[in-house]
Protein backbone atom coordinates (compact mmCIF):
# COMPACT_ATOMS: atom_id res chain seq x y z
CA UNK A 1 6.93 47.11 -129.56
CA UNK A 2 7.89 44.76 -132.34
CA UNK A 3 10.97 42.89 -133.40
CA UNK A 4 11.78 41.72 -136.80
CA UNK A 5 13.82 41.85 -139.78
CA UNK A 6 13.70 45.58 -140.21
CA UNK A 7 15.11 45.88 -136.31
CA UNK A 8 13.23 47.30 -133.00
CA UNK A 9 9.69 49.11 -134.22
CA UNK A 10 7.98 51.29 -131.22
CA UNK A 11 4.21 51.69 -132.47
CA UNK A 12 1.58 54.51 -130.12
CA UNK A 13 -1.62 54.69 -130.92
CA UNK A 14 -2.82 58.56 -129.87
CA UNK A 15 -7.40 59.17 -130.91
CA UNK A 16 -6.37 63.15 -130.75
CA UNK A 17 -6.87 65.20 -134.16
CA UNK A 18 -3.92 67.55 -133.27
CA UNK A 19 -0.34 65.99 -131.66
CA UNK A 20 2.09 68.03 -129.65
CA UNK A 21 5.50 67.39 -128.46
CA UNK A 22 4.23 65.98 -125.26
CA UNK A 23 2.12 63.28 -126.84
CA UNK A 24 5.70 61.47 -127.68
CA UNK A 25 7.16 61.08 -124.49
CA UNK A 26 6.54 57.39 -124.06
CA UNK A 27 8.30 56.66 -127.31
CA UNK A 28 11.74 59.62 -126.80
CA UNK A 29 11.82 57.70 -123.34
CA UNK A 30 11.77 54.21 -124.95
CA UNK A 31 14.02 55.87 -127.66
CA UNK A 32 16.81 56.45 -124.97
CA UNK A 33 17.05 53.11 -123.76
CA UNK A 34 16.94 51.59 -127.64
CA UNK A 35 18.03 54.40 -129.99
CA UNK A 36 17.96 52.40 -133.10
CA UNK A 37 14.59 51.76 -132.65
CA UNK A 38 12.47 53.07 -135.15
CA UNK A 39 9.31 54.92 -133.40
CA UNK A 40 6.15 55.83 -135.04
CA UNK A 41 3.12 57.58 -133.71
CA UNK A 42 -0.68 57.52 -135.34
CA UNK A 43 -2.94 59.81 -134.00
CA UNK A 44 -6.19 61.24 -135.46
CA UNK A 45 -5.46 63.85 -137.45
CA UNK A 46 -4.56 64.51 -141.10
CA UNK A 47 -0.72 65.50 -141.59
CA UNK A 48 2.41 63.40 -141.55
CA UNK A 49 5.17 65.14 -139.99
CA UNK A 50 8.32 64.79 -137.27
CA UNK A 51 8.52 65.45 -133.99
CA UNK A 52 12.21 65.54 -132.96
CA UNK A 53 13.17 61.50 -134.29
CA UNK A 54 9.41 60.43 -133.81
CA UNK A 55 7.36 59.96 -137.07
CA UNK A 56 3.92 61.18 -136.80
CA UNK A 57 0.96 59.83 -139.45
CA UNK A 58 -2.48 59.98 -139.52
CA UNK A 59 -4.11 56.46 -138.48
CA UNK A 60 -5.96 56.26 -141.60
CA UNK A 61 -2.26 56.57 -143.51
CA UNK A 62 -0.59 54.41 -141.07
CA UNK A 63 -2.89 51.37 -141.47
CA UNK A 64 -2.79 51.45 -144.70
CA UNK A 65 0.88 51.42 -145.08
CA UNK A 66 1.43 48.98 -142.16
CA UNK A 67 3.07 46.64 -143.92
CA UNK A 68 5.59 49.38 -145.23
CA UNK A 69 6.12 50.34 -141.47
CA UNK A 70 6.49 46.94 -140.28
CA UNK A 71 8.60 45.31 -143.02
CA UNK A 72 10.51 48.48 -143.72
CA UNK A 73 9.82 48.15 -147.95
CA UNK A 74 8.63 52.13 -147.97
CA UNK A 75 8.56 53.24 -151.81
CA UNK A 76 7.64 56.47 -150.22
CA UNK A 77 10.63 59.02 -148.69
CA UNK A 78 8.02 60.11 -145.97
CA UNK A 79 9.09 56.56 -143.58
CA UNK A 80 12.56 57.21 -142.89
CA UNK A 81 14.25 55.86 -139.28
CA UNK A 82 13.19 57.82 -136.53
């Protein structure tokens, strides 16, 4: 969990090549105590996509935009608030 200009950030870290709807309970239950956080989770596979309000990208794609997650200056539509 970070804090910072861009607001409350909730960061998992998940090895697995494929992600299901389980995988982001940690983050929907941190989500109902802070619901304007915005909640990302990297895991191991290859496709960006939603899961409910939880943003899912691949590790390799989420460490190299890092500093577009953590400082909120996306040029890319694909990191929207969770």
């Amino acid at each position: 969990m970070l804090y910072g200009s861009r607001g409350l950030l909730a960061l998992e870290i998940k090895r697995s090549a494929t992600v299901k709807p389980s995988d982001t309970k940690a983050l929907r239950e941190f989500k109902k105590d802070y619901p304007e956080a915005f909640c990302f989770l990297l895991y191991g596979g290859t496709q960006a996509l939603f899961l409910g309000d939880i943003r899912v990208v691949p590790i390799r794609e989420g460490l190299r935009d890092l500093s577009e997650i953590l400082l909120g200056e996306s040029r890319r539509e694909d990191h929207k608030k969770c």
